[in-house]
Protein backbone atom coordinates (compact mmCIF):
# COMPACT_ATOMS: atom_id res chain seq x y z
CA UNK A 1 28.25 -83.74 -28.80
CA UNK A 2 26.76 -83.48 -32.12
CA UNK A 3 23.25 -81.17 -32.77
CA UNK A 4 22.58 -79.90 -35.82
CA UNK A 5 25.53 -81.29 -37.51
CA UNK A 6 25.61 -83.86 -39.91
CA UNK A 7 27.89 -86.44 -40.24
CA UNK A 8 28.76 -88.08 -44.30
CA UNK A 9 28.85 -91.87 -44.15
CA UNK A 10 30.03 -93.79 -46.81
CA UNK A 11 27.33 -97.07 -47.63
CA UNK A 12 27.98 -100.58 -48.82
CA UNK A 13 26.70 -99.21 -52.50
CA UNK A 14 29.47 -96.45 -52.27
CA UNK A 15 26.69 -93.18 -52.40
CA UNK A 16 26.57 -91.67 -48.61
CA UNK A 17 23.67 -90.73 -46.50
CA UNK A 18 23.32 -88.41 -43.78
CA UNK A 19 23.07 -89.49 -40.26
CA UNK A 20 21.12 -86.82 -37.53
CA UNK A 21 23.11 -87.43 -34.38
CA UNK A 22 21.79 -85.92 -30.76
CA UNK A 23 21.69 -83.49 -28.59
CA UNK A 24 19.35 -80.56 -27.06
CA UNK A 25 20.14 -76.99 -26.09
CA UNK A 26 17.98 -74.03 -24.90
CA UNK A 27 18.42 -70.50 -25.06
CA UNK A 28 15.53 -68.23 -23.72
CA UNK A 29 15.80 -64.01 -22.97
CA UNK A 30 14.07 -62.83 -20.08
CA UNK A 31 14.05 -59.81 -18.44
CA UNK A 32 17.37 -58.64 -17.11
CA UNK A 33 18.79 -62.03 -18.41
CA UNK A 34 19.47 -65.09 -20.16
CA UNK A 35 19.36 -68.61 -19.36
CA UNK A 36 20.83 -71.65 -20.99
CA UNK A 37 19.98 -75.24 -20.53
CA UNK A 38 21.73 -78.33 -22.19
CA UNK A 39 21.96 -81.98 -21.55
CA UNK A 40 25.08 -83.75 -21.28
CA UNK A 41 25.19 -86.66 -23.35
CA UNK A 42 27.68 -86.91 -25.79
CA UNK A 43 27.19 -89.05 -28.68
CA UNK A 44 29.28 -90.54 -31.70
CA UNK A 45 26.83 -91.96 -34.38
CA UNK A 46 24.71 -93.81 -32.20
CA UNK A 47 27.10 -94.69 -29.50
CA UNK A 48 27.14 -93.03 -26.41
CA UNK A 49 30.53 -91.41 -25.76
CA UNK A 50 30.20 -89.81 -22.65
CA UNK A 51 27.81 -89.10 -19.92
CA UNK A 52 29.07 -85.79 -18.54
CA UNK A 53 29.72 -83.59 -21.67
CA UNK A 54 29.92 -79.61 -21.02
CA UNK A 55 27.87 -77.98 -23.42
CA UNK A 56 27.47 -74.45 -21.78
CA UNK A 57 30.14 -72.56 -21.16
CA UNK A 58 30.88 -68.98 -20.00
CA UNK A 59 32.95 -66.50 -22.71
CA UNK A 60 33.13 -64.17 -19.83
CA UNK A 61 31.42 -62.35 -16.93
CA UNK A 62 28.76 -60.94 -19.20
CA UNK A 63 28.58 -63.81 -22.14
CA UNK A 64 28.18 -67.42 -22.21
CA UNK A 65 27.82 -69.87 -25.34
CA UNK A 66 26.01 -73.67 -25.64
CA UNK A 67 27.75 -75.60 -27.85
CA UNK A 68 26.60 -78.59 -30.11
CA UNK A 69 28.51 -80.43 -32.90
CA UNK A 70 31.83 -81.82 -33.47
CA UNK A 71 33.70 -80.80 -29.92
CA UNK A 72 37.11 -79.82 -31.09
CA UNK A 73 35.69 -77.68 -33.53
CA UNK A 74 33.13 -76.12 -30.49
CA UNK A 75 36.49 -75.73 -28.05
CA UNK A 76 38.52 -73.99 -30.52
CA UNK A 77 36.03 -71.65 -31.29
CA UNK A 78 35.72 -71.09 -27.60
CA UNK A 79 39.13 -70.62 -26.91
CA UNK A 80 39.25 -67.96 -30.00
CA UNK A 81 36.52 -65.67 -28.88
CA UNK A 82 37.33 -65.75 -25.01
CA UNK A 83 41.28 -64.25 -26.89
CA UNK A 84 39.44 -61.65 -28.33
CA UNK A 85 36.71 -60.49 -25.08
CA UNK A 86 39.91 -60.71 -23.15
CA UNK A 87 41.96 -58.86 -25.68
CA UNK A 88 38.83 -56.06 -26.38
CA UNK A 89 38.76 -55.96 -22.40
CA UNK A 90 42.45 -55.23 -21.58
CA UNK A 91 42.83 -53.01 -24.66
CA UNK A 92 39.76 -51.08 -24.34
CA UNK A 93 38.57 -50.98 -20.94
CA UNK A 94 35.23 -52.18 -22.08
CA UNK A 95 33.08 -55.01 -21.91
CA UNK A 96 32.72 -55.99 -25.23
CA UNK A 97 28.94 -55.95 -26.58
CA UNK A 98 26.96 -59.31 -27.00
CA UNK A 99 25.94 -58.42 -30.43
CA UNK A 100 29.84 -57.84 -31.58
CA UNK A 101 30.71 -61.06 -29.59
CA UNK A 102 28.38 -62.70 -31.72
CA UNK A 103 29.21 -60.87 -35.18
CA UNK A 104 32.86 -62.09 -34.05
CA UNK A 105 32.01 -65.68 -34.05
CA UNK A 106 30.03 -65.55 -37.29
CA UNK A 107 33.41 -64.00 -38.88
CA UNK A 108 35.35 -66.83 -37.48
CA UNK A 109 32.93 -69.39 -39.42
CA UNK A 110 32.07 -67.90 -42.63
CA UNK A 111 36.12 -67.10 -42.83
CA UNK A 112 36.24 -71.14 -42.48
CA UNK A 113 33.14 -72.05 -44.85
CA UNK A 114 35.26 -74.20 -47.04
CA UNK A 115 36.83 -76.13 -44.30
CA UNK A 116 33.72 -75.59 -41.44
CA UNK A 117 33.50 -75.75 -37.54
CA UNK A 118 30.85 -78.38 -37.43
CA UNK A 119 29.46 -76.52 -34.83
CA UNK A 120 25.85 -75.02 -33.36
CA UNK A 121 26.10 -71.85 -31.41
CA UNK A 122 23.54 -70.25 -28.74
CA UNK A 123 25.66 -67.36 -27.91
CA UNK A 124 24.14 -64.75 -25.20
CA UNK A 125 24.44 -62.40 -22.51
CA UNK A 126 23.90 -59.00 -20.98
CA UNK A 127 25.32 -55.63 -21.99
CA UNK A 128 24.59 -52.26 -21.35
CA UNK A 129 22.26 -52.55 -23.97
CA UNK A 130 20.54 -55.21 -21.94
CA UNK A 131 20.10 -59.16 -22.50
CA UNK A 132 20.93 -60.80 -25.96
CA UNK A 133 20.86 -64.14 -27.49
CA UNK A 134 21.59 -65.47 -30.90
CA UNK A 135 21.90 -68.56 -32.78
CA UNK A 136 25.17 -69.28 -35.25
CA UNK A 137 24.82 -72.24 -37.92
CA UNK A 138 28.32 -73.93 -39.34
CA UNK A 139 28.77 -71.61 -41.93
CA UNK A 140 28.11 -68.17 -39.87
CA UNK A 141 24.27 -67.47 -40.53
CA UNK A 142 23.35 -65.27 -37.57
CA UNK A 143 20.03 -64.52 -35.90
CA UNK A 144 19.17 -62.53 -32.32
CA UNK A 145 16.44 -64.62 -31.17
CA UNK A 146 14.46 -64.25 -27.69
CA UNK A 147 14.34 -68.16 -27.46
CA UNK A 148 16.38 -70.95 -29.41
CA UNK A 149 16.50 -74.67 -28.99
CA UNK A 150 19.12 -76.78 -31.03
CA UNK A 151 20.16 -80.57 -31.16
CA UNK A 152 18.18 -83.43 -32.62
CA UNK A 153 16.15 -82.87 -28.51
CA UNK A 154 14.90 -79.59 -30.61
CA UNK A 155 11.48 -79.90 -31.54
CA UNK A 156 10.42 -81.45 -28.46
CA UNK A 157 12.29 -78.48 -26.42
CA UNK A 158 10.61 -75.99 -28.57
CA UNK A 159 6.62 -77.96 -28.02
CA UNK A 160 7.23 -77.41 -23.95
CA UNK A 161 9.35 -73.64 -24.16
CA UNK A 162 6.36 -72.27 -27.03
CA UNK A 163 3.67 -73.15 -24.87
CA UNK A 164 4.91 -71.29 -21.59
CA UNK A 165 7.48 -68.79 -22.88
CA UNK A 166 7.13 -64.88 -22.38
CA UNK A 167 9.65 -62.60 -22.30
CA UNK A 168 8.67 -61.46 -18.86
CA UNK A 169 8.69 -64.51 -17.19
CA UNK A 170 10.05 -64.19 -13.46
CA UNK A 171 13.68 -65.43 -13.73
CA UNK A 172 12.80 -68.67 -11.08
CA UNK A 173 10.62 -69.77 -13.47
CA UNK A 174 11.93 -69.61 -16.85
CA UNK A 175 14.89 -71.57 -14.73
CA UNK A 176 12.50 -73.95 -14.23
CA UNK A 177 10.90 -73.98 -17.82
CA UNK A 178 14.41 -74.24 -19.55
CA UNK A 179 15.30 -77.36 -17.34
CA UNK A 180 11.62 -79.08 -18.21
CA UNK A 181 12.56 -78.47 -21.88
CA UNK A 182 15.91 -80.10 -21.82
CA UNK A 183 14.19 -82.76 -19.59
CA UNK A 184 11.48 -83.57 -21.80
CA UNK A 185 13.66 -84.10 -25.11
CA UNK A 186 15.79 -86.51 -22.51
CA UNK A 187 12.38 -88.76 -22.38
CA UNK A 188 12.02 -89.08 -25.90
CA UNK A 189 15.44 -88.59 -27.92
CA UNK A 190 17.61 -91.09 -27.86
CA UNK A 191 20.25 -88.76 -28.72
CA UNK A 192 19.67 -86.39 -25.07
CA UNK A 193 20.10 -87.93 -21.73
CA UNK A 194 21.73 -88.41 -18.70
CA UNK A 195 22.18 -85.41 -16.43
CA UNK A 196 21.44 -81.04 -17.22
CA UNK A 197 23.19 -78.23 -16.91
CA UNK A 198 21.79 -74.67 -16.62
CA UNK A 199 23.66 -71.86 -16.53
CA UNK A 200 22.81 -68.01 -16.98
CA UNK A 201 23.67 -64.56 -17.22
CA UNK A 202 22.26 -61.60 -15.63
CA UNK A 203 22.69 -57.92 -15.27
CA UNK A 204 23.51 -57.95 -11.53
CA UNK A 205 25.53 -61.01 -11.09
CA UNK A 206 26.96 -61.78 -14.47
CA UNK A 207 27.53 -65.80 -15.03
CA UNK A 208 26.15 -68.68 -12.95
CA UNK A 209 25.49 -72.33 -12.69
CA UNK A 210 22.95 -74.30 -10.78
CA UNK A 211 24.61 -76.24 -8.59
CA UNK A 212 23.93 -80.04 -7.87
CA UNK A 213 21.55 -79.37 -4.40
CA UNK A 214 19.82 -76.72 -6.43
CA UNK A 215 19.03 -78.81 -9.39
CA UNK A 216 17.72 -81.54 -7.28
CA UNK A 217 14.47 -80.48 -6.88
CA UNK A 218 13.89 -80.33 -10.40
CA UNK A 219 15.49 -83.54 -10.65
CA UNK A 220 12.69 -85.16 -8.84
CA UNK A 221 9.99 -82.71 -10.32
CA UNK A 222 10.55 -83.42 -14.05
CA UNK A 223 12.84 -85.96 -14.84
CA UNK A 224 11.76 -88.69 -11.19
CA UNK A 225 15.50 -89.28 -10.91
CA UNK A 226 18.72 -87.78 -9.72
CA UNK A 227 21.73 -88.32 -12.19
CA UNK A 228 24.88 -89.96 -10.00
């Protein structure tokens, strides 16, 4: 499930050289919310590892993260901040804030610098301070962005999302413009394919997925096919 991650391999000579490997995730603000679109291939070099990779998943009610790099490292780093939203929520009685969330995450990475999570973060959600969304490299760089796209899928995302995007776009269709992004970096990386997932968080209803019947539709819109 590799993105902006690069993986060292050693060459017949003995020097290395970097291989990009794929992926595409999309991270866009709008309104009372934030949506998140990946695809789900998962890739090792350039074979195709699995078809059905999760690369959204929700931190809590409020929060939800896309992940892209090496997967262990992803999970783990999953698995530590859902301990610590949990832990924050029992202790405190509080939701804890997206921007601490995402402070908490950078910690975890730039304590690890010298032994990295290969890992890409879109972290977001929706406080009381209303919707957030930031983008974490390997080594714990942090920036709140209003949109983000990651993976190798990124610059074609980014040509469809900066085209259409506005921060007040009605929440059906920045649904729709998230899933056209994914879908057009599936038509021309080699690295993105087979099915999408979009998820999203908003003020009144927290965390949600599009489920298969609803995704459908934009199956047949953008991408002429419905993944089996």
């Amino acid at each position: 499930m590799h993105g902006l991650v690069f993986d060292l391999l050693p060459t017949e000579a003995g020097d290395h050289r970097f291989l990009k490997t794929g992926t595409t995730t999309v991270g866009m603000v709008v309104r009372d919310a934030v949506i998140f679109a990946t695809d789900t291939r998962v890739t090792s070099g350039f074979f195709v590892a699995h078809r059905k990779g999760k690369k959204v998943h929700p931190l809590s009610s409020h929060a939800a993260i896309t992940i892209a790099g090496r997967v262990a490292d992803a999970q783990t780093l999953i698995e530590l901040l859902r301990a610590n939203i949990n832990l924050y929520q029992v202790s405190r009685g509080l939701k804890m804030p997206i921007p601490t969330i995402a402070r908490l995450a950078s910690s975890f990475m730039f304590n690890s610098r010298f032994f990295p999570y290969y890992a890409q973060l879109i972290i977001g959600g929706v406080d009381s301070e209303g919707p957030h969304l930031y983008n974490l490299d390997p080594f714990g760089s942090i920036t709140e962005e209003y949109l983000i796209a990651t993976g190798s899928g990124s610059p074609v995302a980014y040509g469809v999302l900066e085209s259409e995007y506005k921060t007040d776009l009605p929440f059906e269709d920045a649904v729709k413009l998230s899933f056209r992004a994914v879908a057009a970096s599936i038509k021309r990386d080699a690295g993105s394919g087979d099915s999408i997932d979009v998820a999203y968080v908003r003020k009144d209803s927290g965390y949600g997925e599009l489920s298969v019947d609803e995704k459908a539709p934009l199956y047949n819109l953008y991408l002429k096919y419905i993944p089996t």
